[in-house]
Protein backbone atom coordinates (compact mmCIF):
# COMPACT_ATOMS: atom_id res chain seq x y z
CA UNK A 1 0.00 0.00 0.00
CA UNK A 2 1.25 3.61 0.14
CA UNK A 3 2.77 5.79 2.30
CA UNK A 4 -0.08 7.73 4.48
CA UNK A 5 -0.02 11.44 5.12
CA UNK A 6 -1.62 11.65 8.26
CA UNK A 7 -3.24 14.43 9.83
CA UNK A 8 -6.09 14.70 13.05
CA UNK A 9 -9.38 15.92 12.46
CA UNK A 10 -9.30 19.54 14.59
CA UNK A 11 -12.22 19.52 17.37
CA UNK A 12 -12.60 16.09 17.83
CA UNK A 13 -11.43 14.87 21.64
CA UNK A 14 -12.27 10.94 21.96
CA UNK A 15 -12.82 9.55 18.42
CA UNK A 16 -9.42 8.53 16.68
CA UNK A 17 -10.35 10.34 13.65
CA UNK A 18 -8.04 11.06 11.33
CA UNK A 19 -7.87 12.41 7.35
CA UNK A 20 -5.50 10.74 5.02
CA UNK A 21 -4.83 11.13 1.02
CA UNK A 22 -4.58 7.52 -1.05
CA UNK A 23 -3.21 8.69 -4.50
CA UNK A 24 -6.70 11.03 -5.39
CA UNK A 25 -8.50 9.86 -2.99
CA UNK A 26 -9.94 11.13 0.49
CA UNK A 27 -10.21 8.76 3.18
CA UNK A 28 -11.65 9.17 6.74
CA UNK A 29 -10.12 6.77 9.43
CA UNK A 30 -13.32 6.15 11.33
CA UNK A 31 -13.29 5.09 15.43
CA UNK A 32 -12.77 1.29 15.52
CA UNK A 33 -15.84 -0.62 15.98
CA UNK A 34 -14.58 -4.98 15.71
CA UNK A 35 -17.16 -7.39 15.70
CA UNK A 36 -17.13 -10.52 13.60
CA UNK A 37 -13.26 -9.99 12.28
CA UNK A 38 -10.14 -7.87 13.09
CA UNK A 39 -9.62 -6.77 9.75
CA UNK A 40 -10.75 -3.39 8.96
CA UNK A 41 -13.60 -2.71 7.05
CA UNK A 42 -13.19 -0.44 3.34
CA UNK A 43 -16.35 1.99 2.38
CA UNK A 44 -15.62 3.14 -1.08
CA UNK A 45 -17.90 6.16 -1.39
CA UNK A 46 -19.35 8.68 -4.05
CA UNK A 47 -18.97 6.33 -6.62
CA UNK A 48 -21.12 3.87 -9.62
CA UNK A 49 -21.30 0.20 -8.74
CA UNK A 50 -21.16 -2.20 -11.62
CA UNK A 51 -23.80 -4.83 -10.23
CA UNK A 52 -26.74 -6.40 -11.74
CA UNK A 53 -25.77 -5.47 -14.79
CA UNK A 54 -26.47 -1.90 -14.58
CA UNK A 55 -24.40 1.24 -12.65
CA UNK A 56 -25.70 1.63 -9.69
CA UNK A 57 -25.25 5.00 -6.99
CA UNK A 58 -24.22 2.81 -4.36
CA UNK A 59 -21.31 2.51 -1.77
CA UNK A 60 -18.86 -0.46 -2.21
CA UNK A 61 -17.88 -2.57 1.18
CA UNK A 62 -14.45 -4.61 1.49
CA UNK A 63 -12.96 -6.81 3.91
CA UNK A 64 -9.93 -9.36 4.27
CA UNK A 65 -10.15 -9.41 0.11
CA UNK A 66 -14.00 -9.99 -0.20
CA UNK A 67 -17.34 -7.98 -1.38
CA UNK A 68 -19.28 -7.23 2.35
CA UNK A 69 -22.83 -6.85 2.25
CA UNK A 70 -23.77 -3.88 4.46
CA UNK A 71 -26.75 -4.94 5.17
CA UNK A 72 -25.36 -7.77 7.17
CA UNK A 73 -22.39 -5.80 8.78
CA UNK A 74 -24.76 -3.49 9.83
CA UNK A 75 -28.05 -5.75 11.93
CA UNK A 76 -26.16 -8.81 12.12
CA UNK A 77 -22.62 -7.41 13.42
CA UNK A 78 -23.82 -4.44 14.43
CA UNK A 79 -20.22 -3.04 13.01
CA UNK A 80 -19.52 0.35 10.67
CA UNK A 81 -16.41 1.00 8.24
CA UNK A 82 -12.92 1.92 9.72
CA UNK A 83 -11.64 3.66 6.56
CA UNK A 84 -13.75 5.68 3.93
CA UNK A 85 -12.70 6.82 0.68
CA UNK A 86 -14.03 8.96 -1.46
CA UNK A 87 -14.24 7.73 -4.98
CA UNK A 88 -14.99 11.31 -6.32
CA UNK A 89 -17.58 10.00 -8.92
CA UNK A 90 -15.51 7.17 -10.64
CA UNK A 91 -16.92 4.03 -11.86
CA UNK A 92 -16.15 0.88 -9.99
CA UNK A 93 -16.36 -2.35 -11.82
CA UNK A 94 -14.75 -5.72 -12.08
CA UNK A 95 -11.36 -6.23 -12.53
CA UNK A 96 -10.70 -7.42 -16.26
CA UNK A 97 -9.60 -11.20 -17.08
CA UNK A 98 -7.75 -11.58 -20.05
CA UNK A 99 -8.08 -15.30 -21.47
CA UNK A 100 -5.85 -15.15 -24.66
CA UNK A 101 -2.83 -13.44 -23.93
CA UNK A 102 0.40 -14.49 -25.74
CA UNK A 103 2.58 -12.03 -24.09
CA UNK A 104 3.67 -8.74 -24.17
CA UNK A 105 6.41 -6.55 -23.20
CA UNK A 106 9.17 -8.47 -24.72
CA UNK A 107 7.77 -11.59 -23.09
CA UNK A 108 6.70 -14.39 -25.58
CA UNK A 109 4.76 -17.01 -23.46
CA UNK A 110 5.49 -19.58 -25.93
CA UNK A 111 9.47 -19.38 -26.08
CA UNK A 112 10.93 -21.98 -23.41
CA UNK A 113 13.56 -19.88 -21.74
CA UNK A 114 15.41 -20.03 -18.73
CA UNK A 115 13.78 -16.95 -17.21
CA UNK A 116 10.41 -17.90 -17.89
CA UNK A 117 9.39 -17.46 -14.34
CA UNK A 118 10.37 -13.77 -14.87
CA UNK A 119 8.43 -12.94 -17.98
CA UNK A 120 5.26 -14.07 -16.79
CA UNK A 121 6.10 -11.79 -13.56
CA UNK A 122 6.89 -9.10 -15.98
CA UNK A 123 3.49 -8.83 -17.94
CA UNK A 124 1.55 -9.39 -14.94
CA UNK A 125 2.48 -6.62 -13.22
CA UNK A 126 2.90 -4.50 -16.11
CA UNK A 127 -0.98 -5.05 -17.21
CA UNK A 128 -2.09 -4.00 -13.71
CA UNK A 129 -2.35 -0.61 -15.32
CA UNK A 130 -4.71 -1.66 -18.23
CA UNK A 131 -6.93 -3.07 -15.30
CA UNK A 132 -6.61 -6.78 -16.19
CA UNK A 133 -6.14 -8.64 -12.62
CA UNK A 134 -6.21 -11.98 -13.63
CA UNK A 135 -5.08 -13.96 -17.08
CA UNK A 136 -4.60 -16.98 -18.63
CA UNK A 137 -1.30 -17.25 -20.33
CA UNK A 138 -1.73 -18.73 -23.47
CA UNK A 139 0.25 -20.33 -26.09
CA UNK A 140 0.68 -20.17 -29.90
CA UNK A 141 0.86 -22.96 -32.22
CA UNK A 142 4.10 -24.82 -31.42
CA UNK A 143 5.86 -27.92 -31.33
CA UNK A 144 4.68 -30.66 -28.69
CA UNK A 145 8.15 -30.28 -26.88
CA UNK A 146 7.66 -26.53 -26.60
CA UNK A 147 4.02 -27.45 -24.83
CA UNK A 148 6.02 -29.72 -22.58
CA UNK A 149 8.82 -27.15 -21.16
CA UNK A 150 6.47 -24.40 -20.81
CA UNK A 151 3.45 -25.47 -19.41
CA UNK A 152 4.92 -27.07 -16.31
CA UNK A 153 6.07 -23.43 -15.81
CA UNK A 154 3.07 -21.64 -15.44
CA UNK A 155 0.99 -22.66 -12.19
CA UNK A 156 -2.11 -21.09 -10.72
CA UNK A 157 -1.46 -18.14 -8.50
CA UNK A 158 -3.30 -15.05 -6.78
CA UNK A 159 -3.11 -11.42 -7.63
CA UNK A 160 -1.33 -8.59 -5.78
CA UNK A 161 0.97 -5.82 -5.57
CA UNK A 162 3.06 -8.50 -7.57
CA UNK A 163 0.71 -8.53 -10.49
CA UNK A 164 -2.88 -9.94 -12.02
CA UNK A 165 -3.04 -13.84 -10.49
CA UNK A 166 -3.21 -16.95 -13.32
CA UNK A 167 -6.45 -18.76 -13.07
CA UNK A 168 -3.95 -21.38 -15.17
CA UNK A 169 -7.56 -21.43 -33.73
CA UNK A 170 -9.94 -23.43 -35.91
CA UNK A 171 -11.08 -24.12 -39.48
CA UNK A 172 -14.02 -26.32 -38.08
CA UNK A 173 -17.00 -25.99 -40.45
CA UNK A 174 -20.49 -25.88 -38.65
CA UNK A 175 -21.74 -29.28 -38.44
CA UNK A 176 -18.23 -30.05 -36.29
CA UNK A 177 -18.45 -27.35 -34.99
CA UNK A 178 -21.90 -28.01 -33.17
CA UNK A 179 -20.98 -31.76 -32.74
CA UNK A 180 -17.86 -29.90 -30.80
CA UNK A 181 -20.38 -28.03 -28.40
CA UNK A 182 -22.45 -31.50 -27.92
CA UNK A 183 -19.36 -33.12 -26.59
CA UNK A 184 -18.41 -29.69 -24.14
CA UNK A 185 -16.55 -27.41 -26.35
CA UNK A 186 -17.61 -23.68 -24.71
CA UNK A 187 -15.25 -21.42 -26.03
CA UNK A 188 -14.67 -20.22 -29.84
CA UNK A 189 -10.85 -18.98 -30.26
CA UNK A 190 -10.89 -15.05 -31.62
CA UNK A 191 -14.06 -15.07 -33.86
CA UNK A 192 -13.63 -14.30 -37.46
CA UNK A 193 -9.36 -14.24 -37.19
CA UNK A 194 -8.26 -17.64 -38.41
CA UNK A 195 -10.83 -19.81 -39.51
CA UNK A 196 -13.41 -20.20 -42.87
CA UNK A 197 -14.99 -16.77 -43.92
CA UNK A 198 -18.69 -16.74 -42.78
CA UNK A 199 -21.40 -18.45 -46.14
CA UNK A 200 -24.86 -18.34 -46.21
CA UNK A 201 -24.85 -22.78 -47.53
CA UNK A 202 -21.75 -23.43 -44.60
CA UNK A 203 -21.90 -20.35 -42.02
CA UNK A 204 -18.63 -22.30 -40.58
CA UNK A 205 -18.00 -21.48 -36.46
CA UNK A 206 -19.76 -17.96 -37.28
CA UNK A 207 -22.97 -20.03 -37.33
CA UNK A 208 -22.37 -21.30 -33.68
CA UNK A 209 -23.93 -17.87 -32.62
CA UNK A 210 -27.42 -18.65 -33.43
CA UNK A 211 -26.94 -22.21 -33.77
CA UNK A 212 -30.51 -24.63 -32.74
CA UNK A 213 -28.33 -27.27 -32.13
CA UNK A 214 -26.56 -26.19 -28.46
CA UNK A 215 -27.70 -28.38 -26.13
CA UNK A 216 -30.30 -27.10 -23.92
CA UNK A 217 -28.41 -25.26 -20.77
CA UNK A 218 -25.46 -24.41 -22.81
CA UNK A 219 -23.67 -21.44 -23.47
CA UNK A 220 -20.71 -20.96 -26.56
CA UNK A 221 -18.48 -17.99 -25.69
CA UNK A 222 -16.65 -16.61 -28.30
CA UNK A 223 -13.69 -14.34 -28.04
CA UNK A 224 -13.51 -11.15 -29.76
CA UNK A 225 -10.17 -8.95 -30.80
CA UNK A 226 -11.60 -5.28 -30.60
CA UNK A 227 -8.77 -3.77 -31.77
CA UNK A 228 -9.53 -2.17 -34.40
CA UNK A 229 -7.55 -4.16 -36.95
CA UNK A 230 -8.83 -7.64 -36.10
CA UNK A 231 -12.44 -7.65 -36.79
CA UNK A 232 -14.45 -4.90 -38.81
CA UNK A 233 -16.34 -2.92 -36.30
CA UNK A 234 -19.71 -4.01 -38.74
CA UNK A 235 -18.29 -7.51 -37.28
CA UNK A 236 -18.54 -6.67 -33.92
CA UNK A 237 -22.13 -5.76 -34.22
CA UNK A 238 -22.91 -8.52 -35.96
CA UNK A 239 -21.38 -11.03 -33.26
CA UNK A 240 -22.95 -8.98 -30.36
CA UNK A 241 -26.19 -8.55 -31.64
CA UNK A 242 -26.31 -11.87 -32.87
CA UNK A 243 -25.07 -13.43 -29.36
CA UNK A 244 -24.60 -10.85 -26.87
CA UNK A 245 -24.35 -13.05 -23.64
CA UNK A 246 -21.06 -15.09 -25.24
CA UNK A 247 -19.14 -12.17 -26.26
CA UNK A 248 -15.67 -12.36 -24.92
CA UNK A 249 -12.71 -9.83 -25.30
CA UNK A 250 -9.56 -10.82 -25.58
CA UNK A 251 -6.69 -8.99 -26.73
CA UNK A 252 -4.75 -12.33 -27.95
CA UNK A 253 -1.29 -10.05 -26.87
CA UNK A 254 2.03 -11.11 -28.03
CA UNK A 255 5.21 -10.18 -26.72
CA UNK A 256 5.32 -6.79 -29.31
CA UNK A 257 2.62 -5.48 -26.52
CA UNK A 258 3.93 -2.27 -25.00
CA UNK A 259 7.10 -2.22 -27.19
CA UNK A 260 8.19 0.05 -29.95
CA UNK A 261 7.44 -0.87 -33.86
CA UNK A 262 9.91 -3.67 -35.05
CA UNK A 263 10.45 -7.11 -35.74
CA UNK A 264 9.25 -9.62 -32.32
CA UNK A 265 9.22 -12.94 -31.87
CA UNK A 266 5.75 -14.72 -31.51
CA UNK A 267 6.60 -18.82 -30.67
CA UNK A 268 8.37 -20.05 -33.21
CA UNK A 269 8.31 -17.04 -36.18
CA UNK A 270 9.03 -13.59 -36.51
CA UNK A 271 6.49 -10.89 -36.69
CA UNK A 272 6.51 -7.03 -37.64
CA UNK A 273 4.18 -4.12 -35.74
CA UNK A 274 3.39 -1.64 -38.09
CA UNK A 275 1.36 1.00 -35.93
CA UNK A 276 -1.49 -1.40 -34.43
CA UNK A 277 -0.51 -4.03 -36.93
CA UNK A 278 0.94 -7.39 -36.23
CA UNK A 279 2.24 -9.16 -39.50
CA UNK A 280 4.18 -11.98 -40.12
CA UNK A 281 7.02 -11.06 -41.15
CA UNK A 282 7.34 -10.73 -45.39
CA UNK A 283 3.93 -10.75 -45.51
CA UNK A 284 0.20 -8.80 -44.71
CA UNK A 285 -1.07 -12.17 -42.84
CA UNK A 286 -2.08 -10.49 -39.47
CA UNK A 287 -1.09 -12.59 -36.11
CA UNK A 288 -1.65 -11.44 -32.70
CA UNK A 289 -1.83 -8.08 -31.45
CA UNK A 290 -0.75 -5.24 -29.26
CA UNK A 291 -4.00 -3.97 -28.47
CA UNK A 292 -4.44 -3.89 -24.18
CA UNK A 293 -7.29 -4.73 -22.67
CA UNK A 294 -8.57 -1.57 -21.55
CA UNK A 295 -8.29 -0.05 -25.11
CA UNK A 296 -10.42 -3.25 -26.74
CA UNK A 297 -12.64 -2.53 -24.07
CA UNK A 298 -12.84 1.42 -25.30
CA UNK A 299 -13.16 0.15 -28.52
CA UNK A 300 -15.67 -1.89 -28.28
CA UNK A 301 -18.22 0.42 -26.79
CA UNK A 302 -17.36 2.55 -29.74
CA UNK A 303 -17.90 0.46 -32.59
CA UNK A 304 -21.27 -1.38 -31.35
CA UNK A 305 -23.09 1.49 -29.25
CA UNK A 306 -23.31 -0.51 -26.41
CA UNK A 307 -23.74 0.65 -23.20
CA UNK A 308 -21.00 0.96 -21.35
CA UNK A 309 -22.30 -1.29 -18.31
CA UNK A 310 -22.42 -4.17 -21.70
CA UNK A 311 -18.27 -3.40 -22.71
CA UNK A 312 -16.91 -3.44 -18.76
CA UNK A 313 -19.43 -6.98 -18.55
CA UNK A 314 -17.61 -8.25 -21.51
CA UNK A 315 -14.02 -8.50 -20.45
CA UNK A 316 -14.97 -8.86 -16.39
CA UNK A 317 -18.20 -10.86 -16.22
CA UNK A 318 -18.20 -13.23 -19.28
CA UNK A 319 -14.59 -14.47 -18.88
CA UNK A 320 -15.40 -15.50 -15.88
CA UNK A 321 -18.77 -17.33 -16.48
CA UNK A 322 -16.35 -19.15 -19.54
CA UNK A 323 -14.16 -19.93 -16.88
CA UNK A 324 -16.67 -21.47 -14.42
CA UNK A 325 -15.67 -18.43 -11.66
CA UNK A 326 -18.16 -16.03 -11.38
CA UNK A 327 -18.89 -16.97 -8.16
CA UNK A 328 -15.88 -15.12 -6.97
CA UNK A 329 -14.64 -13.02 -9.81
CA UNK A 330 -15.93 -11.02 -12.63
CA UNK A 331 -18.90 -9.49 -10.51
CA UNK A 332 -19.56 -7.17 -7.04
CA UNK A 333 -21.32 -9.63 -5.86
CA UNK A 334 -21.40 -10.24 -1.95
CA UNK A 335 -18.67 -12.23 -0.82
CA UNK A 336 -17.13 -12.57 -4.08
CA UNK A 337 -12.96 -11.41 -4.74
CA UNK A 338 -12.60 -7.47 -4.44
CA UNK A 339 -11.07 -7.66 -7.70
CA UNK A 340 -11.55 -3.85 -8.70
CA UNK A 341 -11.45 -1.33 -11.24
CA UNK A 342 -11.34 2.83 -10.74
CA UNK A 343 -12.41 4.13 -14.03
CA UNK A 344 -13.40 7.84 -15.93
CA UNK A 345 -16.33 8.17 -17.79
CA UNK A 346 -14.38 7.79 -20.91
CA UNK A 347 -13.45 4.32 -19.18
CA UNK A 348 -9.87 4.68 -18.23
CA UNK A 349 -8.15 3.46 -15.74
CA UNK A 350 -7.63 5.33 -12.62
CA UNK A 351 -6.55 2.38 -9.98
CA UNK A 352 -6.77 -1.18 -9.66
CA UNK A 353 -7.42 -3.42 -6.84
CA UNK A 354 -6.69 -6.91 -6.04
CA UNK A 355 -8.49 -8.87 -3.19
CA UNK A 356 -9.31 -5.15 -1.51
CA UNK A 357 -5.18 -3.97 -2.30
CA UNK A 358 -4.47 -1.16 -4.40
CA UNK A 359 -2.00 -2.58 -6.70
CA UNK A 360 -1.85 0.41 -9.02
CA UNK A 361 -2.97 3.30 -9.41
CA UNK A 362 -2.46 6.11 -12.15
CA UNK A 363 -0.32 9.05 -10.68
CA UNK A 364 2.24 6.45 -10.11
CA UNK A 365 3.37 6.66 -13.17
CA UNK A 366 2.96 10.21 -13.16
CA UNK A 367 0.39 10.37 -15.33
């Protein structure tokens, strides 16, 4: 956490009542009032709560990492918030989970070297600031003894100050493509990017999306590249209003993500970023990309004139329903992770919070 600049409230005799600043915001140490638990109790104030699907006026409660439900910390434990902070109008929402991310940063997740360990500490700290707190590290293409050094590397972890925690491409036409679904398949890799063009005989995977042949019960997700250069934003509004509920952003990253414009490394070729473009190199075939999360997010909203509480659900909320996790990440929900986002109106980042912990937080960087 950061350094506190302490100062006592003038006129006040018993109550320990003190003012403090936490990067932009105000926070009120009130008098200490335990009950159920030691740990102090966080009440985010003056801000718009991402729950239920819509932005609600509402005050956000944390303790020991977890969503509190004030209702119950006020008539069952009779208890009140140690620290306020005034959120001075920002939005609150879930923290972002990325699940296709290559790399980024000079990191490329599917080259087996002997700092691996490092690189995956690398990105996940550095993507703190584009308000992803947890990832799946994923994997081009490769060789089956490039799957075998590198996945034993990556293990499940939790977010914090350290960075966002690890929770740990198709040609398919439709009819496997359903008979996929029947037997589990959930998720469709980057719709549109690498696989058959959408026909009106053979829709290919595209056809998934309003497919009668899910099984009752059944969701397909499908992630989406809103980069801008990926998918034509008349794309995006296709695939959202065609399945809104499955829509997935994903930035697929590689390790050109954050860098300069160049030649990188993506597994086991060579790619070039021209602006927001990611070719192979010595050619116009696009592969990955160096869009961050918070800009597809941006994006997004844009291009389909959705509302906003619709773009923030579909890189916090439908992840984790893909994942099977929305029952502690992804939402505000009571008792779920207080996995957190600060943002504008404009939806920028402004600070982001793992398990209740400030982990970043814009004029850091001084920004």
């Amino acid at each position: 956490m950061v350094a506190l600049d302490v100062e006592p409230v003038h006129g006040v005799k018993a109550l320990a009542m003190w003012w403090y600043k936490v990067g932009s915001l105000s926070a009120l140490i009130m008098p200490s009032n335990k009950s159920v638990s030691d740990a102090p109790i966080f009440q985010f104030t003056n801000c718009r709560i991402l729950r239920n699907h819509e932005l609600q006026r509402e005050d956000l409660w944390v303790r020991e990492g977890k969503i509190l439900n004030p209702e119950k910390l006020f008539f069952d434990e009779k208890g009140s918030a140690d620290i306020q902070l005034d959120c001075k109008d920002s939005i609150i929402a879930p923290g972002f989970i990325d699940v296709q991310i290559n790399g980024g940063f000079g990191v490329d997740f599917s080259l087996a070297t002997d700092d691996f360990k490092s690189g995956i500490d690398l990105v996940s700290q550095k993507i703190l600031s584009h308000g992803v707190t947890s990832f799946c590290p994923t994997l081009v293409t490769s060789p089956p003894s490039v799957y075998h050094q590198i996945l034993p590397q990556i293990s499940i972890r939790n977010g914090g100050a350290h960075g966002a925690g690890i929770l740990g491409h198709s040609v398919a036409n439709l009819s496997q493509a359903e008979e996929a679904v029947q037997h589990g398949a959930t998720f469709i890799t980057h719709l549109f990017n690498a696989m058959l063009p959408f026909h009106h005989r053979d829709p290919g995977i595209v056809g998934l999306l309003t497919s009668d042949k899910i099984p009752a019960g059944r969701r397909v997700f499908y992630g989406m590249i809103s980069d801008g250069i990926h998918t034509n934003p008349a794309a995006l509004r296709i695939a959202h209003r065609a399945h809104p509920k499955g829509l997935v952003l994903v930035t697929d990253a590689i390790a050109g993500m954050g860098l300069a414009p160049g030649r990188h490394t993506l597994g086991q070729q060579v790619v070039e970023i021209d602006g927001l473009n990611t070719y192979i190199a010595g050619t116009k075939t696009l592969s990955g990309s160096v869009a961050t999360m918070d800009a597809c997010v941006r994006h997004f909203l844009e291009a389909t004139g959705c509302s906003v509480e619709t773009a923030l659900e579909a890189a916090s909320l439908h992840p984790a329903q893909l994942l099977g996790i929305e029952h502690k990440k992804g939402t505000l929900n009571y008792d779920s992770d207080a996995d957190f986002l600060m943002l504008n109106d404009s939806l920028y980042v402004q600070a982001t919070y793992i398990a209740g912990e400030q982990v970043w937080r814009q004029d850091t960087l001084g920004m």
